[in-house]
Protein backbone atom coordinates (compact mmCIF):
# COMPACT_ATOMS: atom_id res chain seq x y z
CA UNK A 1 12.18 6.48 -39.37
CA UNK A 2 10.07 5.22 -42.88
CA UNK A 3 7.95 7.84 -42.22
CA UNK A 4 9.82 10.82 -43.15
CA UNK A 5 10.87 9.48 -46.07
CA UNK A 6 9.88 10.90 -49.31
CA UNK A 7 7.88 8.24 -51.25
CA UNK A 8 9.64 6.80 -54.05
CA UNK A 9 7.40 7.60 -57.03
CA UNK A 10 6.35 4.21 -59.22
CA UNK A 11 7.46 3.75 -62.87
CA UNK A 12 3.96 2.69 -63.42
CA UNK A 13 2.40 6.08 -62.52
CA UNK A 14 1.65 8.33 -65.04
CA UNK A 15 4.49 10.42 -65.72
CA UNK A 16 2.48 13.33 -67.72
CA UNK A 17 0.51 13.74 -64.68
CA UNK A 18 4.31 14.51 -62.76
CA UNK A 19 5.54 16.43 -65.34
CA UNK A 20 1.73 18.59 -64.86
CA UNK A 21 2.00 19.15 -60.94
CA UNK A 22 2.61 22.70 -59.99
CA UNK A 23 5.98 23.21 -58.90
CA UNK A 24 5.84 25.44 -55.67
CA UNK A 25 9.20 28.02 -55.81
CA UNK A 26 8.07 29.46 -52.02
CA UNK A 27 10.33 28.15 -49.57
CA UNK A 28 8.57 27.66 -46.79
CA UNK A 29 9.23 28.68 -43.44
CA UNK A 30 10.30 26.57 -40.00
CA UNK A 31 10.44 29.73 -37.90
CA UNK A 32 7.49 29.03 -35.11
CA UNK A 33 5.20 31.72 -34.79
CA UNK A 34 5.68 34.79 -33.33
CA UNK A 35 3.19 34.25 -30.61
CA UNK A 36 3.42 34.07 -26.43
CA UNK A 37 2.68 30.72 -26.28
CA UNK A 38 5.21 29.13 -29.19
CA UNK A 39 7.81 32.03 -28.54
CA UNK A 40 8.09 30.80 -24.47
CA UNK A 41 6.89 34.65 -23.19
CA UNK A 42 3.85 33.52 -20.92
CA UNK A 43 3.97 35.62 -17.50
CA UNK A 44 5.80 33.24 -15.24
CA UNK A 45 7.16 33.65 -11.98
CA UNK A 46 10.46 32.42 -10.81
CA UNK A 47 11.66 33.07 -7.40
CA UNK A 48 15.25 34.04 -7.29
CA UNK A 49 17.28 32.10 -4.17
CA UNK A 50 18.99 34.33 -2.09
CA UNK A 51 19.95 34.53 1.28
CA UNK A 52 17.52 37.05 2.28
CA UNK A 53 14.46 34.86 0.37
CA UNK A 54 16.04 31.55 2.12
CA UNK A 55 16.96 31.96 5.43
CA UNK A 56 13.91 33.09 7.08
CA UNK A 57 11.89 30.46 4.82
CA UNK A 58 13.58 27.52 6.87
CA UNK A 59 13.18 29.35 10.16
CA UNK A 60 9.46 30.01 9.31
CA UNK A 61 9.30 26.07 8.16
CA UNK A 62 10.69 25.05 11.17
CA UNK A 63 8.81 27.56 13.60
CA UNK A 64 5.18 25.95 11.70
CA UNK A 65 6.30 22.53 11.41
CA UNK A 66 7.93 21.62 15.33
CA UNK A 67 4.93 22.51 17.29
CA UNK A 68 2.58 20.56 14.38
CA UNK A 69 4.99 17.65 15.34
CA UNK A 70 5.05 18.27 18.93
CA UNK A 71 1.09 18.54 18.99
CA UNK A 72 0.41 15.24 17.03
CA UNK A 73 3.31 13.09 19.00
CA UNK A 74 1.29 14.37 21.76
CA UNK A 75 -2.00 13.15 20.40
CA UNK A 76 -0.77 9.97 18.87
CA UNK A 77 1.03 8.95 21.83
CA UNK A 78 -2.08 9.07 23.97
CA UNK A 79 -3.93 6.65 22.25
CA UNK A 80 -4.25 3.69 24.62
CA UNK A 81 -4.28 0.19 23.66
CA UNK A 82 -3.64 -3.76 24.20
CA UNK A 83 -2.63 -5.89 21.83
CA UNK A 84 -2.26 -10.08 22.52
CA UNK A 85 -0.72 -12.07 19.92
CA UNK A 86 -2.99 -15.57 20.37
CA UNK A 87 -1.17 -17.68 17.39
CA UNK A 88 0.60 -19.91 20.04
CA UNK A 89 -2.36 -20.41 22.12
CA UNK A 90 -3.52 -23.81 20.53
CA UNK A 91 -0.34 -25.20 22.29
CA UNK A 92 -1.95 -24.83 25.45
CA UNK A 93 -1.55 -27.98 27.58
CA UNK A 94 -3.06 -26.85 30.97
CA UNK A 95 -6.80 -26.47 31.50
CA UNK A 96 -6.17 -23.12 33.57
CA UNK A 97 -5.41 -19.89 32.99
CA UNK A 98 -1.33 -19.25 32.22
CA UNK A 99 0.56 -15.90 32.29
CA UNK A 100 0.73 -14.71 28.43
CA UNK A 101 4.84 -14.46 27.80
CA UNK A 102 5.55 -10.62 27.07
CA UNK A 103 6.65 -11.37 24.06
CA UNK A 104 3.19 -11.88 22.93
CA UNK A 105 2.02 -8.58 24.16
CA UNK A 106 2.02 -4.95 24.17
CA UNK A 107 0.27 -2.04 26.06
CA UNK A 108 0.36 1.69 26.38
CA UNK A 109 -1.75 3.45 28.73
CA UNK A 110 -1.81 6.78 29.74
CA UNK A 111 -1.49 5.99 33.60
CA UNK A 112 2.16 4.69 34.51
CA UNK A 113 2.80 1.30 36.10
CA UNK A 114 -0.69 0.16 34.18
CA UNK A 115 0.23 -3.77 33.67
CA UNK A 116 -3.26 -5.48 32.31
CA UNK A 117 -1.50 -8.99 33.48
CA UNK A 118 -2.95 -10.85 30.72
CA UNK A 119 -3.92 -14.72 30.71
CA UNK A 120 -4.82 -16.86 28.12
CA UNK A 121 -6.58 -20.91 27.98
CA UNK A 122 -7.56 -23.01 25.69
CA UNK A 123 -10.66 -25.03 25.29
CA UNK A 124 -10.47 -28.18 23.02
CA UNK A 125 -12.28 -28.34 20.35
CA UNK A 126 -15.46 -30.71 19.47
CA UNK A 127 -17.02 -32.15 16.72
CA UNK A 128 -18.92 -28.55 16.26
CA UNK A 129 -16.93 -26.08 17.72
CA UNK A 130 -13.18 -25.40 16.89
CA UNK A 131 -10.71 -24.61 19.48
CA UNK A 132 -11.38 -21.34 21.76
CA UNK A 133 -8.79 -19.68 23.07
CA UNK A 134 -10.02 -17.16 25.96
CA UNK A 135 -8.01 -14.03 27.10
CA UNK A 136 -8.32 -12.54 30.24
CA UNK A 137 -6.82 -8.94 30.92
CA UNK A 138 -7.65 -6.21 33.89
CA UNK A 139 -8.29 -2.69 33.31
CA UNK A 140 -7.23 -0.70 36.19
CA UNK A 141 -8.41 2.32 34.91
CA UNK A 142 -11.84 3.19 32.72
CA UNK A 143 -11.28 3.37 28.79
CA UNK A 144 -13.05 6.52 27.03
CA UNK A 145 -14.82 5.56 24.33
CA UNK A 146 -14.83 5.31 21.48
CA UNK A 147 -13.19 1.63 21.43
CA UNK A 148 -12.21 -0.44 18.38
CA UNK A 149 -11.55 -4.42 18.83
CA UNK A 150 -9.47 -4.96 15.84
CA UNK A 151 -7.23 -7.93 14.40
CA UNK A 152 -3.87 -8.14 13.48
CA UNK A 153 -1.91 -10.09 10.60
CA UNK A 154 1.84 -10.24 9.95
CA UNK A 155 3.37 -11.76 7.17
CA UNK A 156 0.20 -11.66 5.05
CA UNK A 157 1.26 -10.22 1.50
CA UNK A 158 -2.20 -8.70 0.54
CA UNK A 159 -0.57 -6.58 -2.08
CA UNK A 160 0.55 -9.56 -4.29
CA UNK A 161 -0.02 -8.47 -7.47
CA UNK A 162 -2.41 -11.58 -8.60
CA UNK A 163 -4.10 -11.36 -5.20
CA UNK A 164 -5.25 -8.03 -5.54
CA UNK A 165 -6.71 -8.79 -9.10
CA UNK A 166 -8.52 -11.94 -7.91
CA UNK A 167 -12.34 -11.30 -7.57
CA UNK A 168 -15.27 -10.36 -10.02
CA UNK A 169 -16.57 -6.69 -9.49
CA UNK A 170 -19.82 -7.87 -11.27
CA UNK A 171 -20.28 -10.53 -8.75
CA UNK A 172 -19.76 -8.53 -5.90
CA UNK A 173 -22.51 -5.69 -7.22
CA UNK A 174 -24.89 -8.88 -7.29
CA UNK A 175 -24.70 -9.60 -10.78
CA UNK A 176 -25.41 -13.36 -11.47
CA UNK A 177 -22.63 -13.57 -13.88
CA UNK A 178 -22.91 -16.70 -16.14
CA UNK A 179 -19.83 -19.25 -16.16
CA UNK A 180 -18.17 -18.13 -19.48
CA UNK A 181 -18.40 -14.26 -18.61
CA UNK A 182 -16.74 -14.24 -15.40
CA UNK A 183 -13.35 -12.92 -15.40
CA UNK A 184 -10.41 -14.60 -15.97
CA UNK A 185 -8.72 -12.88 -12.11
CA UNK A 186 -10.99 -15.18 -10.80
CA UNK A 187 -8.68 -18.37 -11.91
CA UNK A 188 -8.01 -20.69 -10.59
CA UNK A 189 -11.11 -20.26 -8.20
CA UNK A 190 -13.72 -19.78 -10.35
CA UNK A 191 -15.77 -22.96 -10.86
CA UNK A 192 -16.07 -26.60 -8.67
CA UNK A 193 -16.77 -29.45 -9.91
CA UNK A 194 -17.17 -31.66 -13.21
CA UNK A 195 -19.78 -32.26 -15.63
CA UNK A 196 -23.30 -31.91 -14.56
CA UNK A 197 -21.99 -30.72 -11.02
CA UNK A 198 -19.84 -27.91 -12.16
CA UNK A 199 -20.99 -24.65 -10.53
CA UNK A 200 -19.77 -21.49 -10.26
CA UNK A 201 -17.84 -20.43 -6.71
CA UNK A 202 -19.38 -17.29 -5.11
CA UNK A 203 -18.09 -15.07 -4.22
CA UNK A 204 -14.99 -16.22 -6.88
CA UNK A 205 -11.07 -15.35 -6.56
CA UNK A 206 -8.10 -15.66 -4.01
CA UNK A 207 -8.97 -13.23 -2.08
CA UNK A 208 -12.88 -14.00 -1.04
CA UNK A 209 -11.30 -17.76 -0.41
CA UNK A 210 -8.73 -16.63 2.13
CA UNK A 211 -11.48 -14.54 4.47
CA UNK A 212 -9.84 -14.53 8.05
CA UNK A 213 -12.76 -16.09 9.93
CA UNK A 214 -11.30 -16.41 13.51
CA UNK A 215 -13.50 -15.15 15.53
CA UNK A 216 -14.18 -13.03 18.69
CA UNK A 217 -16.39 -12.16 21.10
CA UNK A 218 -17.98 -9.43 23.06
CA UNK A 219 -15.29 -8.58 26.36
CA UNK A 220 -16.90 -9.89 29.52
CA UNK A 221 -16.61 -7.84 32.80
CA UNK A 222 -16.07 -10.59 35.98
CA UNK A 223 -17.83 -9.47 38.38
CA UNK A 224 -18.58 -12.54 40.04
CA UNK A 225 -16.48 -11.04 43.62
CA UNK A 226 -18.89 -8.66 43.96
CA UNK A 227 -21.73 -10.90 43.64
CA UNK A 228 -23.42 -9.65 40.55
CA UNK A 229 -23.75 -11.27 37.00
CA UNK A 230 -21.23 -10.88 34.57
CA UNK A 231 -21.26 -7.44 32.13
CA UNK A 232 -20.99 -7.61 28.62
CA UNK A 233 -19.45 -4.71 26.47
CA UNK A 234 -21.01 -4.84 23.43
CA UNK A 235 -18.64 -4.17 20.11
CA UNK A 236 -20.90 -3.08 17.05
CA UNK A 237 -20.02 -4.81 13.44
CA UNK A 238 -22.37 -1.80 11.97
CA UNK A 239 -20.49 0.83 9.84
CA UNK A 240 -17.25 -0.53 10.51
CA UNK A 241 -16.32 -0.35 6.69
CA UNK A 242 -16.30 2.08 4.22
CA UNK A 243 -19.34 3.70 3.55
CA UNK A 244 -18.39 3.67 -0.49
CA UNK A 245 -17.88 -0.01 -0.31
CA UNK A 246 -21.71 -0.82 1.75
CA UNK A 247 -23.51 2.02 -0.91
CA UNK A 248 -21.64 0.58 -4.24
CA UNK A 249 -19.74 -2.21 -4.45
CA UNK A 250 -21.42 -5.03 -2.44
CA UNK A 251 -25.23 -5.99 -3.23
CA UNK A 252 -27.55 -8.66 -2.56
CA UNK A 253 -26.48 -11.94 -4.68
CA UNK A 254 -29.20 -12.59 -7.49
CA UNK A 255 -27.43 -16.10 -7.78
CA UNK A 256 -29.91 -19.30 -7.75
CA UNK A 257 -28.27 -21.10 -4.58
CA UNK A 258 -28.43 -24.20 -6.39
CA UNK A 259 -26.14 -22.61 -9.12
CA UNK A 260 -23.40 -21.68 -6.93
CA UNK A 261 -21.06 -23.14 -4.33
CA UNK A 262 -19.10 -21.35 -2.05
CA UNK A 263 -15.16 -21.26 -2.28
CA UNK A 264 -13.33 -24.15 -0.65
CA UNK A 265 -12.48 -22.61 2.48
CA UNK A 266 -15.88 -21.51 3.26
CA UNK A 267 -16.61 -25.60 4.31
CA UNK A 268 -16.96 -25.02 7.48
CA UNK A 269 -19.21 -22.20 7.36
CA UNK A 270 -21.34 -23.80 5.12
CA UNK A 271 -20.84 -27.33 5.18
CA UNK A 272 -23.88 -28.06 3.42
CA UNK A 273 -23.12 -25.45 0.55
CA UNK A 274 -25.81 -22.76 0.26
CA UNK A 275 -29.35 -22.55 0.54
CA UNK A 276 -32.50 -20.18 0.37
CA UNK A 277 -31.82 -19.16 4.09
CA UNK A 278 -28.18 -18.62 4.45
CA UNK A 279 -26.74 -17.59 1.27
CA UNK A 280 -24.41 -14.32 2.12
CA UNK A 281 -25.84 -10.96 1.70
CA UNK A 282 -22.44 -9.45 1.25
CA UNK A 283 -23.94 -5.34 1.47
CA UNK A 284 -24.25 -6.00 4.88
CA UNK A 285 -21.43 -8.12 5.82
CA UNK A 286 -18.99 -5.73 6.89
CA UNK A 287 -16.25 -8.05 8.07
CA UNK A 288 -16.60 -9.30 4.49
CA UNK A 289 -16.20 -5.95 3.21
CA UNK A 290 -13.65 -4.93 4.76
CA UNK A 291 -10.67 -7.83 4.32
CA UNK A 292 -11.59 -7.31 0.28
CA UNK A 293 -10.24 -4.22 0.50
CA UNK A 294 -6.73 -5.31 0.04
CA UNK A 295 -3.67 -3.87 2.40
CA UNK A 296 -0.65 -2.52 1.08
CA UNK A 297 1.53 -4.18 3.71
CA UNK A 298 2.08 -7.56 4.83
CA UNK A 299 1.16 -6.31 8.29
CA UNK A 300 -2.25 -4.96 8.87
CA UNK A 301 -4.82 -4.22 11.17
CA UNK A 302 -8.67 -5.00 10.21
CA UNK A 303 -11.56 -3.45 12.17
CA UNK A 304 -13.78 -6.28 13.96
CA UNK A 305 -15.98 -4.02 16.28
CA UNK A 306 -16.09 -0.49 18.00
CA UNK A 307 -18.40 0.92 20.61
CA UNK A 308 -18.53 4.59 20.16
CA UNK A 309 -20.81 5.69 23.17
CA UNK A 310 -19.81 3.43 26.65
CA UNK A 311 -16.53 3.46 28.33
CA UNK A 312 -14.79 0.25 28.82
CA UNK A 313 -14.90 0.37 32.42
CA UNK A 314 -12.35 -0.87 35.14
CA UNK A 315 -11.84 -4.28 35.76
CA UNK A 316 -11.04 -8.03 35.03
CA UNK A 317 -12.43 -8.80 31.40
CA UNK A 318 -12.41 -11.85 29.07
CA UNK A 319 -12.65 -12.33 25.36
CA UNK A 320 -13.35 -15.70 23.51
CA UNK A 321 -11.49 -16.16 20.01
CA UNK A 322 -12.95 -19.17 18.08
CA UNK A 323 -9.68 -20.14 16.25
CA UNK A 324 -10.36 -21.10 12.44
CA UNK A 325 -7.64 -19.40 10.69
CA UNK A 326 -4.13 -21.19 10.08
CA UNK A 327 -1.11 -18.94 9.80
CA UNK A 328 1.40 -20.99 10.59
CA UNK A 329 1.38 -22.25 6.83
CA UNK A 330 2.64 -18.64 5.83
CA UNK A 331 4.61 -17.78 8.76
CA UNK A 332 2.60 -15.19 10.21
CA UNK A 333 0.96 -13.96 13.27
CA UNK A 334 -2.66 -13.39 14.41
CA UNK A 335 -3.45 -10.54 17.30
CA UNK A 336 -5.95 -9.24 19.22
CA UNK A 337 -5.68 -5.46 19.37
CA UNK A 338 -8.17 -3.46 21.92
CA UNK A 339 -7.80 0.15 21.60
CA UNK A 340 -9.09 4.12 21.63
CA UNK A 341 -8.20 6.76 18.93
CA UNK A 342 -7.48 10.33 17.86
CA UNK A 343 -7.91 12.81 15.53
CA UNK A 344 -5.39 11.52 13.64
CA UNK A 345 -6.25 7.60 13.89
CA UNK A 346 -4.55 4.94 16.25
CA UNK A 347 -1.06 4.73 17.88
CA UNK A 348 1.34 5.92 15.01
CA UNK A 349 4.24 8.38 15.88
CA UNK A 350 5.27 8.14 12.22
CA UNK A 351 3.34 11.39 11.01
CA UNK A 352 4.94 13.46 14.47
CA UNK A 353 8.38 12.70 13.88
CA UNK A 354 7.93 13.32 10.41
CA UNK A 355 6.92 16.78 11.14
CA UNK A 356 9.63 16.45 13.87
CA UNK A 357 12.26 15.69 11.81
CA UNK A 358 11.66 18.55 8.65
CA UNK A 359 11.70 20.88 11.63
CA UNK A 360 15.13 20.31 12.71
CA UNK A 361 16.82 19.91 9.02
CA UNK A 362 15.24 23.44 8.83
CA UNK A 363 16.28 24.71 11.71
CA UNK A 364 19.86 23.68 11.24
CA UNK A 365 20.18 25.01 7.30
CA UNK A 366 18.84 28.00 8.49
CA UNK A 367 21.28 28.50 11.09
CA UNK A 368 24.28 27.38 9.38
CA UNK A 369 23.36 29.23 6.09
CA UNK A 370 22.84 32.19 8.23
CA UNK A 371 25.89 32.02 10.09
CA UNK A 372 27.81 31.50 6.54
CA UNK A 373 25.67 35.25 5.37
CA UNK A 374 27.19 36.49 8.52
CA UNK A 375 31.28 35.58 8.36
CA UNK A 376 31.68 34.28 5.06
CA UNK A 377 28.94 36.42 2.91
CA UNK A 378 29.26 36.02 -0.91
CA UNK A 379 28.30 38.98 -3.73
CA UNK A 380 25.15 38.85 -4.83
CA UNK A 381 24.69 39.08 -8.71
CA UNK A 382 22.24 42.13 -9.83
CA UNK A 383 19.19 40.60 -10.39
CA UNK A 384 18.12 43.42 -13.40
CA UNK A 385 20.38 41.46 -15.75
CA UNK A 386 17.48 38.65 -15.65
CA UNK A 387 14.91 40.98 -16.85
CA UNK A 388 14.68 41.65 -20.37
CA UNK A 389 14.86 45.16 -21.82
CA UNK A 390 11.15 45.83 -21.55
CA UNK A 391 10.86 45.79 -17.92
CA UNK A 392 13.97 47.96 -17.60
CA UNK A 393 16.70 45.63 -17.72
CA UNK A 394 19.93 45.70 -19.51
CA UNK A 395 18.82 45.71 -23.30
CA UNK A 396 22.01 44.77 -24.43
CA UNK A 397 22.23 41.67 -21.87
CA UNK A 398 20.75 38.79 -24.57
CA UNK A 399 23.48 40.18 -27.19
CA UNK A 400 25.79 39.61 -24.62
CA UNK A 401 25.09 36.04 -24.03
């Protein structure tokens, strides 16, 4: 440690102006002062563990945390929902409507014996359409809204530490950020092109690139028995992000289209590239919005479209999924997930048994602690010994130590 070395005085420096320096005899002092703060006597309090203190602190944990538990297991477990795992669907031979294998699916209703019997078909694809896979469930019973239509993803590592870097804040605000000052997160997506055709990709980075763009559309009520036209149950894309992200961090681009191209796997959205007319106005592209806001798990759900005012009503139903997105190149799954909420969000017991769970370790240390007090009890020290003398303790106690 060079630096609490003494410095070596030079043979050049002027020795008469050594021999002149005051020589200080006063030895000075380490002691800290004699202060609250440097002495460690701030007013603290310290609870002392005993039996008495303990033992009805785990019964009153477990008396406040089992019915919290009970109450949102109850709660949670109401939530209703369908959920149809479509990644096999292109495999479809059959031009008619097959039986979806269970292992593709998954339901909880609140009503027992509540089977939606779903079907799926596929529809080829043509030179300007990509395949459609259509999914055909039946509601027995009516659906209270509100209702979420939201898609699943498995296997998707979101969090990947490059990933998660990999877009340009400035671009996103609507900044028209010049080649050379975009950020380096961007790479290697940040320009196309060579020469006098170079441009700059917008919106730039991994993560803009890999926008899930299946899509879906509104569920269909058959009622074609009964002799009227079919119902459509509307899903809203409106305010189904984050209200920081719509007021903040997405603007209007104030990119020259002819400046900017979009990122490779945008083609077939915009085969043309961009124009005046359908450049993206990403503040109020909310699907947009919300798949750049990164999960932490490689399974995730992403909100699509709720209806908050009309219940989905009983009966046969049918949703259209235009199928763009490949995951069979990363080994995941793509699902269709239909379903209500609580107060405490969608179907997750986690939070419940959590609660659950702290309430019965309680409840068990409390018992078996108390049952020790009872047949096995052990002396309690005096507690006046960890006072010091001015509060009435034992003033010869720290000589003691």
């Amino acid at each position: 440690m060079n630096f609490l070395r003494r410095r070596r005085v030079s043979e050049d420096e002027d020795e008469d102006d050594i021999q002149e320096a005051p020589i200080s005899t006063t030895k000075k002092s380490r002691k800290p002062p004699n202060t609250a703060f440097r002495q460690q006597r701030l007013k603290a309090w310290q609870p002392i563990l005993t039996p008495k203190s303990v033992i009805p602190l785990l019964f009153l944990i477990a008396l406040i945390f089992a019915p919290l538990g009970i109450a949102i297991l109850l709660t949670t477990y109401n939530v209703q929902l369908m959920t149809v795992d479509y990644s096999k669907c292109h495999e479809l031979t059959a031009q008619k409507f097959e039986k979806v294998p269970s292992k593709y699916t998954s339901y909880h209703f609140k009503h027992k014996n509540t089977n939606p019997d779903f079907q799926w078909r596929l529809f080829n694809s043509t030179d300007s359409s990509p395949q459609t896979c259509v999914v055909r469930f039946t509601l027995p019973k009516n659906l209270d809204p509100p209702i979420y239509l939201y898609y699943k993803l498995t296997n998707f590592f979101q969090n990947h530490r490059k990933y998660v870097e990999s877009y340009d804040l400035e671009q996103l605000k609507g900044i028209a950020v010049s080649e050379g000052s975009l950020t380096d997160n961007c790479k290697p997506l940040m320009h196309s092109g060579e020469g006098d055709d170079r441009k700059i990709i917008y919106p730039c980075g991994l993560i803009a690139n890999s926008l899930f763009n299946d899509t879906f559309s509104n569920p269909v009520l058959l009622n074609a028995q009964n002799g009227d036209d079919n119902q459509t149950y509307v899903m809203s894309s409106k305010d189904i992000s984050w209200s920081s992200d719509r007021k903040h961090k997405f603007k209007k681009t104030k990119y020259d289209p002819k400046d900017i191209v979009p990122p490779p796997n945008w083609q077939a959205m915009f085969p043309e590239g961009y124009n005046d007319t359908n450049i993206p106005d990403l503040s109020e592209w909310e699907h947009f919005q919300n798949w750049m806001r990164t999960a932490g798990l490689p399974s995730f759900y992403k909100l699509y479209g709720k209806n908050v005012t009309e219940p989905l009503t009983s009966g046969t139903y049918e949703i259209s999924i235009g199928m763009n997105y490949p995951v069979t190149i990363f080994g995941g799954t793509k699902s269709v997930v239909i379903t209500t909420n609580s107060i405490f969000g969608g179907r997750n017991l986690a939070l419940g048994l959590i609660y659950v769970i702290v309430a019965v370790i309680s409840l068990v240390l409390g018992i078996g602690f108390l049952l020790q007090h009872f047949f096995k009890p052990r002396r309690i020290g005096d507690h006046n010994y960890l006072r010091n003398s001015e509060n009435g303790g034992n003033p010869n106690f720290r000589d003691q130590l």
